[in-house]
PDB file of N, CA and C in Angstrom:
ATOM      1  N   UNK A   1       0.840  -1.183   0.000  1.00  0.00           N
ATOM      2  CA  UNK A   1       0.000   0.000   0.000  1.00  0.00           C
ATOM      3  C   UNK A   1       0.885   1.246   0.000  1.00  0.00           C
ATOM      4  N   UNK A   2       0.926   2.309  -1.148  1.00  0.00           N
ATOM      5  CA  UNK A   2       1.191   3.390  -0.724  1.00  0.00           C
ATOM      6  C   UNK A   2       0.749   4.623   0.211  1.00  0.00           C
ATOM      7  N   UNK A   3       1.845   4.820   0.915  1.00  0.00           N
ATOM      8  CA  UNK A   3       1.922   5.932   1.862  1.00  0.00           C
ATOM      9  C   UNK A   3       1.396   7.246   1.125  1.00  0.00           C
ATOM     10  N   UNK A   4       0.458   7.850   1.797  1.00  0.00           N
ATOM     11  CA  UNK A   4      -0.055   8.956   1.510  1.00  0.00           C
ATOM     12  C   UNK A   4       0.760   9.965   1.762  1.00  0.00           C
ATOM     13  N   UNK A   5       1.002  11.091   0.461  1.00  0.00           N
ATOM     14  CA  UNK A   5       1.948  12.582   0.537  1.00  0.00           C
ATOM     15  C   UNK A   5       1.626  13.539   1.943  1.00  0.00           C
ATOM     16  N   UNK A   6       2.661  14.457   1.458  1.00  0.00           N
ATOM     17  CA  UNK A   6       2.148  15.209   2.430  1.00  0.00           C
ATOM     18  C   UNK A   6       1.655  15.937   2.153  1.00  0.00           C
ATOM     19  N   UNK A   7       0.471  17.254   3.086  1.00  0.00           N
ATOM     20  CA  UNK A   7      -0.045  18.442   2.679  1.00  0.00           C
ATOM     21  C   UNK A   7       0.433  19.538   2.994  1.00  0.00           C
ATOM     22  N   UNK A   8       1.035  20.576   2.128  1.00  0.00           N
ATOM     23  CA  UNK A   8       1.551  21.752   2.482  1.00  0.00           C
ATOM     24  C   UNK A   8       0.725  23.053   1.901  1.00  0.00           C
ATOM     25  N   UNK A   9       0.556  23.809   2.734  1.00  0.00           N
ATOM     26  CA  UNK A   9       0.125  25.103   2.468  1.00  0.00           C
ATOM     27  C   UNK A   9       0.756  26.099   1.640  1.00  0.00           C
ATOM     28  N   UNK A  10       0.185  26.591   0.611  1.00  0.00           N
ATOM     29  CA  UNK A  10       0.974  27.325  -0.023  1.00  0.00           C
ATOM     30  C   UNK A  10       0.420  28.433  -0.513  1.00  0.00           C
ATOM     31  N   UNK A  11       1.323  29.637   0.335  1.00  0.00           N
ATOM     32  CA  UNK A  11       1.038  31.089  -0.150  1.00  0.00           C
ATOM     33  C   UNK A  11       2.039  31.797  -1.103  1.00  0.00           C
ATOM     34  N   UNK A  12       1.079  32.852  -1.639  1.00  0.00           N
ATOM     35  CA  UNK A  12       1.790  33.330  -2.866  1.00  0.00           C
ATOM     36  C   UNK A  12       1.122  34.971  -3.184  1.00  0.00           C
ATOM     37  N   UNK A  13       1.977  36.191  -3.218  1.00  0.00           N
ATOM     38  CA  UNK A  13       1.916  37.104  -4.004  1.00  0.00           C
ATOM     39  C   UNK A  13       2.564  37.201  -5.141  1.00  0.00           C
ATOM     40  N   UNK A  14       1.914  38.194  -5.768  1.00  0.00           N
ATOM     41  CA  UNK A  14       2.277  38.502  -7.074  1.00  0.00           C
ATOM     42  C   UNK A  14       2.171  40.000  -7.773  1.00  0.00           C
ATOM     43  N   UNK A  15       3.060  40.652  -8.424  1.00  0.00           N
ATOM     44  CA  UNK A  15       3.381  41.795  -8.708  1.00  0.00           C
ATOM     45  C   UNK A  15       2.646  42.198 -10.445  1.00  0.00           C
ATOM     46  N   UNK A  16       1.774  42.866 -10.655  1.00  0.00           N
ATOM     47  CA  UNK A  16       1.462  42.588 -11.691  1.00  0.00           C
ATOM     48  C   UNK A  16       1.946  43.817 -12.378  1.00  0.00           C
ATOM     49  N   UNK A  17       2.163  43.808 -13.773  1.00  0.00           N
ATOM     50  CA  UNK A  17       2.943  45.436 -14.444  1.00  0.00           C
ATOM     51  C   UNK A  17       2.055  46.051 -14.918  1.00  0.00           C
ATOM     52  N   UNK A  18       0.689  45.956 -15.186  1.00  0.00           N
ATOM     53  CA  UNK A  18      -0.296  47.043 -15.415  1.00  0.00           C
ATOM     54  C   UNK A  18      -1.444  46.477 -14.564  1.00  0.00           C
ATOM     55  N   UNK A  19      -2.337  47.844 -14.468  1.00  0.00           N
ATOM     56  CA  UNK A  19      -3.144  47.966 -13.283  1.00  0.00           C
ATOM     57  C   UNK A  19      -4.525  46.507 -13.493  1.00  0.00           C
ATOM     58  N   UNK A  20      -4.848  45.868 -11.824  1.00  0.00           N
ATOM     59  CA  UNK A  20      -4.541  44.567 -12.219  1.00  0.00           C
ATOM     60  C   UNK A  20      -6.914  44.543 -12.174  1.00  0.00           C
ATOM     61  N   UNK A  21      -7.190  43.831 -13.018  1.00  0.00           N
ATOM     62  CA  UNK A  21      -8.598  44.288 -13.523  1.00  0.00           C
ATOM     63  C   UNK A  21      -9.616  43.704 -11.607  1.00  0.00           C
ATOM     64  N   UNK A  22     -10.707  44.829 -11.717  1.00  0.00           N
ATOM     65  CA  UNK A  22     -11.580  44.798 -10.292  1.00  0.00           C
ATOM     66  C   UNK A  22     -12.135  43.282 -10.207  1.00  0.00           C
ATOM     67  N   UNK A  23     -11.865  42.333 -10.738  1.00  0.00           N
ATOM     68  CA  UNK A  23     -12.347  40.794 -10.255  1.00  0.00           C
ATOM     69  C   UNK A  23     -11.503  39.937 -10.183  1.00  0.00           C
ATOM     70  N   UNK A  24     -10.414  40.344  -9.824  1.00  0.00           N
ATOM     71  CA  UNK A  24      -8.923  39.863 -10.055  1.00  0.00           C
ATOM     72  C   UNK A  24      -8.855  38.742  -9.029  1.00  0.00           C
ATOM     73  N   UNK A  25      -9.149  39.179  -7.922  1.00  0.00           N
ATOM     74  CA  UNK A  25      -9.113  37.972  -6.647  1.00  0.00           C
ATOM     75  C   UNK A  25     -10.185  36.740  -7.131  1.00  0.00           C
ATOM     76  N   UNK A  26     -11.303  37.170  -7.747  1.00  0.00           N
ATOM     77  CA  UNK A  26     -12.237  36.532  -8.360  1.00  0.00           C
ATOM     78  C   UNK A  26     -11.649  35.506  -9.230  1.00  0.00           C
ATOM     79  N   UNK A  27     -10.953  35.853 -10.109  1.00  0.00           N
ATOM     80  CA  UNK A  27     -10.800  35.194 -11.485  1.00  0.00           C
ATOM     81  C   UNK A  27      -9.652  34.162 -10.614  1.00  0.00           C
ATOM     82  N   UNK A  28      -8.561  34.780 -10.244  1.00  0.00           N
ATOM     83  CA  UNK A  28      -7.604  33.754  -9.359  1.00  0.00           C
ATOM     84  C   UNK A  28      -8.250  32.846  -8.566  1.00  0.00           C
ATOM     85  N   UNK A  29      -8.896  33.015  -7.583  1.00  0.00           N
ATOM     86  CA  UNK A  29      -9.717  32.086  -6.921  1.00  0.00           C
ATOM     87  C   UNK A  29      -9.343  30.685  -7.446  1.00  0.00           C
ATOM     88  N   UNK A  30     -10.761  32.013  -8.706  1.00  0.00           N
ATOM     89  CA  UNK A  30     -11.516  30.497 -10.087  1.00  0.00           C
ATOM     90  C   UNK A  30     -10.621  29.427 -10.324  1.00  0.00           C
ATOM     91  N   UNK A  31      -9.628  30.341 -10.766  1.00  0.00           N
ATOM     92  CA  UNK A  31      -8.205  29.633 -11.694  1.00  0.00           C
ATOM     93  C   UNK A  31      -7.701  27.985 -10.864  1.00  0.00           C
ATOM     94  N   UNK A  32      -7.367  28.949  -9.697  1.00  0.00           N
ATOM     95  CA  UNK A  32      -6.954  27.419  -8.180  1.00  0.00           C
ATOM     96  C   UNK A  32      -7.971  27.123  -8.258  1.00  0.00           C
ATOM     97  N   UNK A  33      -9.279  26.909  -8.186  1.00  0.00           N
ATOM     98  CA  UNK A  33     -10.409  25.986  -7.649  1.00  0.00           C
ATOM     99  C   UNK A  33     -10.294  25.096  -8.695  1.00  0.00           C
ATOM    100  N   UNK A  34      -9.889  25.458 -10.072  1.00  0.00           N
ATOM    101  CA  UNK A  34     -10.347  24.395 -11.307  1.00  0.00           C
ATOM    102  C   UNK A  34      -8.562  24.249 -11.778  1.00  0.00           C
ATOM    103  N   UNK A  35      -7.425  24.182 -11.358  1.00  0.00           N
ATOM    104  CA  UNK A  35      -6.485  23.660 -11.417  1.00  0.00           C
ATOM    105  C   UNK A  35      -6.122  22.473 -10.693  1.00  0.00           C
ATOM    106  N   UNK A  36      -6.206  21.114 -11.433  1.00  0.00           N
ATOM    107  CA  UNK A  36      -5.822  19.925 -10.733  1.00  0.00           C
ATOM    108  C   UNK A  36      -4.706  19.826 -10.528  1.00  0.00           C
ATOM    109  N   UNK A  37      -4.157  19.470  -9.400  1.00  0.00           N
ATOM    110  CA  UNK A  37      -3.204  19.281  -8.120  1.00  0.00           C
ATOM    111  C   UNK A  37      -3.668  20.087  -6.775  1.00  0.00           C
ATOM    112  N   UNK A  38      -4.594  20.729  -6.746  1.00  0.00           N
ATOM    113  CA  UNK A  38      -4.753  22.022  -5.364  1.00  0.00           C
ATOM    114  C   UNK A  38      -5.766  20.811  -4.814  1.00  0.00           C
ATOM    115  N   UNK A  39      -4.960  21.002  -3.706  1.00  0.00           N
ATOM    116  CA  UNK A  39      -6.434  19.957  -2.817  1.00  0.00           C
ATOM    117  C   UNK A  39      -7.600  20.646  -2.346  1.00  0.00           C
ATOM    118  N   UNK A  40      -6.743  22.132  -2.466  1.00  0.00           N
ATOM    119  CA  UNK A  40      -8.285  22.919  -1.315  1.00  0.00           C
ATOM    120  C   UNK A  40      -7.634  24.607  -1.877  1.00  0.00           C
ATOM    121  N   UNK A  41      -9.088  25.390  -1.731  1.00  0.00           N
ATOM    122  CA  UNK A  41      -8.336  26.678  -1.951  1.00  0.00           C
ATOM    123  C   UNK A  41      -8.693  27.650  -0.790  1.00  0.00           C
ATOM    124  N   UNK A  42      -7.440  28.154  -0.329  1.00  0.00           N
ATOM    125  CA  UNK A  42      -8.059  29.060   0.807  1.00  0.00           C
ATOM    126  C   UNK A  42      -8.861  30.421   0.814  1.00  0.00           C
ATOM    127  N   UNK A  43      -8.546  30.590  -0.369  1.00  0.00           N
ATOM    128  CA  UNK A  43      -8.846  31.800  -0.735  1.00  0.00           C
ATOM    129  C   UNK A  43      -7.604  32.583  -1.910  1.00  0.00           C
ATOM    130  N   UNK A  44      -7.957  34.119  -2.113  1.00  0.00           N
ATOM    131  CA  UNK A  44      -7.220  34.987  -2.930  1.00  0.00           C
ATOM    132  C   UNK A  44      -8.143  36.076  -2.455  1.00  0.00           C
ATOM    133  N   UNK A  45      -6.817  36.899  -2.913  1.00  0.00           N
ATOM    134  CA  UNK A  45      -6.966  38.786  -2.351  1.00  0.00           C
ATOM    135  C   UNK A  45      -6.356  39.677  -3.384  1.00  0.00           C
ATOM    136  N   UNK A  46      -6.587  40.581  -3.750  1.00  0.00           N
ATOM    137  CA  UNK A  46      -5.592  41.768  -4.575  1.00  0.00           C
ATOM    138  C   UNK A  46      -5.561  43.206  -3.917  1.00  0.00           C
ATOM    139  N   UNK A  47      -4.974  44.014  -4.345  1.00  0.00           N
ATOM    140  CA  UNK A  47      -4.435  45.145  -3.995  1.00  0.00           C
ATOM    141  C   UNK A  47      -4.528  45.911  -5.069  1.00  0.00           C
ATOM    142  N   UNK A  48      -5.260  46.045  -5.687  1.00  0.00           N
ATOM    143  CA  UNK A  48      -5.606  47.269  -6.753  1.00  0.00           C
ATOM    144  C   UNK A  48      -4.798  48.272  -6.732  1.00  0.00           C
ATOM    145  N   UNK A  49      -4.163  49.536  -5.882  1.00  0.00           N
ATOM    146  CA  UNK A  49      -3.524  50.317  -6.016  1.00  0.00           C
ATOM    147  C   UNK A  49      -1.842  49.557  -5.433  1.00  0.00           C
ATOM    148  N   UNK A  50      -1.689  48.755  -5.538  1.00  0.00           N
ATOM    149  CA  UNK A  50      -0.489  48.313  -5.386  1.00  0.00           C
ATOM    150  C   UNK A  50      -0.267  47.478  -6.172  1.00  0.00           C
ATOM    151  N   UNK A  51      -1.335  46.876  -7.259  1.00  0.00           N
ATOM    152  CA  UNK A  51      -1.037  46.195  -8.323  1.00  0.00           C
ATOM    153  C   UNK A  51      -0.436  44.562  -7.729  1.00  0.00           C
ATOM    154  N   UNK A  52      -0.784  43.925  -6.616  1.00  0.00           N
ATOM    155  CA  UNK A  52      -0.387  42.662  -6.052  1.00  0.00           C
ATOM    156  C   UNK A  52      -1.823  41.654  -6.199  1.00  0.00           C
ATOM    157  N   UNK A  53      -1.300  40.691  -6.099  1.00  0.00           N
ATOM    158  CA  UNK A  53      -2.582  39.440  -6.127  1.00  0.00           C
ATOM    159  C   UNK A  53      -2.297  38.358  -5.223  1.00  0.00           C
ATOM    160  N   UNK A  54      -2.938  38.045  -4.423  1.00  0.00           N
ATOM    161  CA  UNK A  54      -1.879  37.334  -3.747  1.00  0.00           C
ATOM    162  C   UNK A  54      -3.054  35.894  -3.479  1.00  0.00           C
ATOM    163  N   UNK A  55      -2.734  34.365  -2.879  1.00  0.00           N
ATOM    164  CA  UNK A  55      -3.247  32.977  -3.421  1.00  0.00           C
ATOM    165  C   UNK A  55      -3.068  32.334  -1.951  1.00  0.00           C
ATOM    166  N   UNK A  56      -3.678  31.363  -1.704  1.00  0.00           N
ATOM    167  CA  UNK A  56      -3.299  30.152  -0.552  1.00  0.00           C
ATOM    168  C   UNK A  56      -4.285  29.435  -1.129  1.00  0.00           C
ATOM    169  N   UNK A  57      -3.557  27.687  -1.309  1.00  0.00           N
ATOM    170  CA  UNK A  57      -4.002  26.719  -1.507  1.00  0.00           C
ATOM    171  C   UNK A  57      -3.120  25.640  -0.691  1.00  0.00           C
ATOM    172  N   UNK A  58      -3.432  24.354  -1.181  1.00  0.00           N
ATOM    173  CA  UNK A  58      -2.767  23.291  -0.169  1.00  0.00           C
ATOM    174  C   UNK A  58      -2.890  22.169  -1.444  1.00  0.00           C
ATOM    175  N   UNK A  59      -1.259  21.631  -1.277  1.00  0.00           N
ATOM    176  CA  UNK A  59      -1.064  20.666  -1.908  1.00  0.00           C
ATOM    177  C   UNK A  59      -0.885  19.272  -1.837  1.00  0.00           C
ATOM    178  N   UNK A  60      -0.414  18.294  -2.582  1.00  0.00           N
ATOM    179  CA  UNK A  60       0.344  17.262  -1.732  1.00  0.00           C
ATOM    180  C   UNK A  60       1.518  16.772  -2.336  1.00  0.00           C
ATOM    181  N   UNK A  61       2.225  16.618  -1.718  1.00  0.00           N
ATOM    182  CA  UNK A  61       3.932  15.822  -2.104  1.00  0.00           C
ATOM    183  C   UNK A  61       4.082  14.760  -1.632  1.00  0.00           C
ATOM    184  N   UNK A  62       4.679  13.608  -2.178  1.00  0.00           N
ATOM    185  CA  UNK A  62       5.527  12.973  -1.556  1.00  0.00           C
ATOM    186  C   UNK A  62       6.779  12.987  -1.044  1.00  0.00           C
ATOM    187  N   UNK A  63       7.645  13.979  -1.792  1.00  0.00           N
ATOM    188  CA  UNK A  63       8.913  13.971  -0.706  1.00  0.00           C
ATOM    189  C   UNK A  63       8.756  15.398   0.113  1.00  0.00           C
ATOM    190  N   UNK A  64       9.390  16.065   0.086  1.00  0.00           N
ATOM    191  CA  UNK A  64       9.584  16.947   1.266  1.00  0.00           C
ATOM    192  C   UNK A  64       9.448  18.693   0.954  1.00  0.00           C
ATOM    193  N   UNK A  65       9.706  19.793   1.422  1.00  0.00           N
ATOM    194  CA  UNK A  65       9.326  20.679   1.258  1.00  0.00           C
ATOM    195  C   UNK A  65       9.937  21.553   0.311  1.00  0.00           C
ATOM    196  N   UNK A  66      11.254  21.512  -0.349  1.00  0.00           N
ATOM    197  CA  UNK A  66      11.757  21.375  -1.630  1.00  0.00           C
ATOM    198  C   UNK A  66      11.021  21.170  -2.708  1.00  0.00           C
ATOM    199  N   UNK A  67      10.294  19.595  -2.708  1.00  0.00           N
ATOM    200  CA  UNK A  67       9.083  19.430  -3.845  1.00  0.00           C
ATOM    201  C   UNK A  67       7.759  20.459  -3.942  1.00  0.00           C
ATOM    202  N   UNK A  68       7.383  20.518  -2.572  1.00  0.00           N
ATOM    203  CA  UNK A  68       6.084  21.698  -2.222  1.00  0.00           C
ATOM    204  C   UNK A  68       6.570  22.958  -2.575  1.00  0.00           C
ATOM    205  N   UNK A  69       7.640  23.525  -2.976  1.00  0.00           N
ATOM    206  CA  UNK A  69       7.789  25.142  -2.775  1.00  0.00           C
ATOM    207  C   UNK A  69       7.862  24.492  -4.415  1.00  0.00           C
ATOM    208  N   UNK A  70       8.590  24.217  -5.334  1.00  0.00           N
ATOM    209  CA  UNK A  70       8.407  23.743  -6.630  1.00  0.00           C
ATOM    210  C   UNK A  70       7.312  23.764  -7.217  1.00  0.00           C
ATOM    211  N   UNK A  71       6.495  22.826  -6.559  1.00  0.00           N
ATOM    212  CA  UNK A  71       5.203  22.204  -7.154  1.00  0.00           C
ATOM    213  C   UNK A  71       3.855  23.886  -7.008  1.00  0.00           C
ATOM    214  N   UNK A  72       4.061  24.507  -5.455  1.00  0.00           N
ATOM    215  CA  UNK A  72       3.703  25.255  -5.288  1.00  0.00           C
ATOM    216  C   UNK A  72       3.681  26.547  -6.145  1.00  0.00           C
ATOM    217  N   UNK A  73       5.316  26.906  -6.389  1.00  0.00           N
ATOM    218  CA  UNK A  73       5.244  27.654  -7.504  1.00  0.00           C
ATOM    219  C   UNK A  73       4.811  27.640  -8.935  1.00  0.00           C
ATOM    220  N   UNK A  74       5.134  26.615  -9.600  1.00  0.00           N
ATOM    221  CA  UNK A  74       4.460  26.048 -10.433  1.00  0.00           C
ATOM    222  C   UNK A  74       3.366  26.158 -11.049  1.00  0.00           C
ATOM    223  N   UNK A  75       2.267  25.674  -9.309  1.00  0.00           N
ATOM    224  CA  UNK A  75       0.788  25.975  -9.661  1.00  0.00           C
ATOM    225  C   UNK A  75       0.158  27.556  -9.573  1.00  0.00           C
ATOM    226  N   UNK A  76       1.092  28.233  -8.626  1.00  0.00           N
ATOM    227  CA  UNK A  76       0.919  29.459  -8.721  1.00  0.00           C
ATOM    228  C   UNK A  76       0.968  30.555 -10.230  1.00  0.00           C
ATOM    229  N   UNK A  77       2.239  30.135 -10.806  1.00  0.00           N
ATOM    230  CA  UNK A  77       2.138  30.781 -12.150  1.00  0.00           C
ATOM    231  C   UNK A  77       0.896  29.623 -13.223  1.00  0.00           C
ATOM    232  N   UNK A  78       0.270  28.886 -12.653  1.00  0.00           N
ATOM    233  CA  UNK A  78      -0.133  28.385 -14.255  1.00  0.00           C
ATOM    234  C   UNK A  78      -1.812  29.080 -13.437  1.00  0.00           C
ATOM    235  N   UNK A  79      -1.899  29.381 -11.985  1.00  0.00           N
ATOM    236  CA  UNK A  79      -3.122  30.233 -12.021  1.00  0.00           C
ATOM    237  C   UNK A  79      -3.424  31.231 -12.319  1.00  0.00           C
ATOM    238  N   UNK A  80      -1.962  32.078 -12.027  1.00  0.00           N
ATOM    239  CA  UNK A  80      -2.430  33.358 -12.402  1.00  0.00           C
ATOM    240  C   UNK A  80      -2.541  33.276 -14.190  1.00  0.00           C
ATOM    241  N   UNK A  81      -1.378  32.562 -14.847  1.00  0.00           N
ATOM    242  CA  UNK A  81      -1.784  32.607 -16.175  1.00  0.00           C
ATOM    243  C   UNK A  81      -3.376  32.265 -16.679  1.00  0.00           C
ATOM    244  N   UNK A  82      -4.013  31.528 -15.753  1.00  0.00           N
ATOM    245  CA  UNK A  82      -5.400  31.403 -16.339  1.00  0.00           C
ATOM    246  C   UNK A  82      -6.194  31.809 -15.939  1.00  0.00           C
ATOM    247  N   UNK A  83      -5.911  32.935 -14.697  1.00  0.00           N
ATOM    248  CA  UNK A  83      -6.550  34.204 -14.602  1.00  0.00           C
ATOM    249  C   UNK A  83      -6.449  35.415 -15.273  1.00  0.00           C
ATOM    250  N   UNK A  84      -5.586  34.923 -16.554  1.00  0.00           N
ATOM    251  CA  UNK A  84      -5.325  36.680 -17.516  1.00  0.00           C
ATOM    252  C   UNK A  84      -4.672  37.664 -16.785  1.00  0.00           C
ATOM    253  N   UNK A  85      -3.558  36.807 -15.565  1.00  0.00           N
ATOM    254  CA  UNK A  85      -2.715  37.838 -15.215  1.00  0.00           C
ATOM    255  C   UNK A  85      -1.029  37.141 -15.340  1.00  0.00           C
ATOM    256  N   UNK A  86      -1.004  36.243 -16.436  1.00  0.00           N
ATOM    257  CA  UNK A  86       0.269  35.662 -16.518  1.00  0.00           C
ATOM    258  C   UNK A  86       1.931  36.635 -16.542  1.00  0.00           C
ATOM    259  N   UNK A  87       1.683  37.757 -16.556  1.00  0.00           N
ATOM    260  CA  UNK A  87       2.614  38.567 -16.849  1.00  0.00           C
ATOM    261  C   UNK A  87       2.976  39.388 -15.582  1.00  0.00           C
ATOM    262  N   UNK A  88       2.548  38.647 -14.220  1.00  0.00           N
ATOM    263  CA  UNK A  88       2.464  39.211 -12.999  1.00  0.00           C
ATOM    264  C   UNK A  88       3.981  38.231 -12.682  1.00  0.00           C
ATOM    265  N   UNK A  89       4.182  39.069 -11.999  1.00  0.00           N
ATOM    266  CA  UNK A  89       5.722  38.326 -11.118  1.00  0.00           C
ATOM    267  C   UNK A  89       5.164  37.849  -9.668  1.00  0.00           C
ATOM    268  N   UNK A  90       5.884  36.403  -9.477  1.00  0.00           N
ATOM    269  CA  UNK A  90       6.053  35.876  -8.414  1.00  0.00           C
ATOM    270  C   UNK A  90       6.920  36.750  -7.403  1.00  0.00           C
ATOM    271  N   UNK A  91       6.221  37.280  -6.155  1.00  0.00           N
ATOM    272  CA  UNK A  91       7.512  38.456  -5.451  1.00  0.00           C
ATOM    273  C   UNK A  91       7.884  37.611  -3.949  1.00  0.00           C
ATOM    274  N   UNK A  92       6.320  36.371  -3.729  1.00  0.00           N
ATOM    275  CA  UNK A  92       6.555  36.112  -2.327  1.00  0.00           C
ATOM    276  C   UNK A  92       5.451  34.755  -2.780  1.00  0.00           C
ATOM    277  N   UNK A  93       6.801  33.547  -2.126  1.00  0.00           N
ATOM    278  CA  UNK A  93       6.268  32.731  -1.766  1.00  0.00           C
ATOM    279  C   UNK A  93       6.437  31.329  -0.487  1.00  0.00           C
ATOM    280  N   UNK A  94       5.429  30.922   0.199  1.00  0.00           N
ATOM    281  CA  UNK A  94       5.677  30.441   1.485  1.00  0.00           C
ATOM    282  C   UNK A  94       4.916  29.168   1.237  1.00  0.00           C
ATOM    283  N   UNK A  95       5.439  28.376   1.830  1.00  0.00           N
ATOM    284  CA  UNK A  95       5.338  26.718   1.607  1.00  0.00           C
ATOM    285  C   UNK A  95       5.543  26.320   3.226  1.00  0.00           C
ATOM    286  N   UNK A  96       4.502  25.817   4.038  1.00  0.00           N
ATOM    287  CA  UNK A  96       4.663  25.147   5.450  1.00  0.00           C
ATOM    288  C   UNK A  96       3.965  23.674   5.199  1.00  0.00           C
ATOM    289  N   UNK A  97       4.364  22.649   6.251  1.00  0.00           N
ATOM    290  CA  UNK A  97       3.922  21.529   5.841  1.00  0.00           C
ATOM    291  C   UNK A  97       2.711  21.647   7.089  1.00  0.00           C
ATOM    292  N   UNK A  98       1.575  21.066   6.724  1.00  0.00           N
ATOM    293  CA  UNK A  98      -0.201  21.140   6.968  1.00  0.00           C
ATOM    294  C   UNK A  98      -0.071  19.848   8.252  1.00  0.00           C
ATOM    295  N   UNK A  99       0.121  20.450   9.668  1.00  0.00           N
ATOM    296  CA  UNK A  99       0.229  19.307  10.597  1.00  0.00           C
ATOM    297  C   UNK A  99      -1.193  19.166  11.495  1.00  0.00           C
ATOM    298  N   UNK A 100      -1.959  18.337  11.067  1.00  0.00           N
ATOM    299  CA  UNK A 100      -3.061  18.143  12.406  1.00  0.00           C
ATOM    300  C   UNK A 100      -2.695  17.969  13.512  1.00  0.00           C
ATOM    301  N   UNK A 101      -3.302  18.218  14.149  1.00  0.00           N
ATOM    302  CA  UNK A 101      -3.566  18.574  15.678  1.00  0.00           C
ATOM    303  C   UNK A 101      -4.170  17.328  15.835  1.00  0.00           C
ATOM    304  N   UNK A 102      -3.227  16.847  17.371  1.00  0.00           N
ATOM    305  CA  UNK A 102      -3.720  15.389  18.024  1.00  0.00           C
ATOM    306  C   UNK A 102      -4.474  15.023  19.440  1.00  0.00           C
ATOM    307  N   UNK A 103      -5.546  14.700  19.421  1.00  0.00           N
ATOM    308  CA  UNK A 103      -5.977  14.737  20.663  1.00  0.00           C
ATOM    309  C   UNK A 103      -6.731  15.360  20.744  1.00  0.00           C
TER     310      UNK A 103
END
């Protein structure tokens, strides 16, 4: 039987170079909710006068947190690309591994 991956949380801003459109957190959301590999989406936020977008979802790996910041980034640029903001820069991203609570 294989051993089940692990789940890591993964946050992400993003810098976009022109001003970034009013459903922006909207469309990103979308993008992670219907990108297969995201197990769950926490949400998305933007910053309109600061031109940022920023993501939390949760993934899974099998090896270790090296693979999650990879895999994480990864899924981060192929959301924003299919939110019509592919031309946004990755400025900040955070990868923790998802530990339940025992007891």
């Amino acid at each position: 039987m294989e051993s089940p991956g692990n789940q890591y949380v993964t946050r992400f801003s993003a810098l976009a170079a022109d001003v970034l459109p009013d459903d922006a957190s909207d469309r990103l959301r979308s993008a992670l909710e219907a990108l297969p590999g995201t197990a769950a989406v926490h949400g998305a936020t933007h910053d309109h006068g600061a031109r940022t977008v920023s993501g939390e979802f949760l993934i899974e790996v099998e090896q270790g947190i090296a693979a999650a910041a990879r895999d994480g980034s990864r899924f981060a640029k192929e959301a924003l690309k299919t939110a019509g903001m592919g031309d946004a820069q990755l400025v900040e991203l955070w990868v923790a591994l998802r530990v339940e609570a025992t007891g």
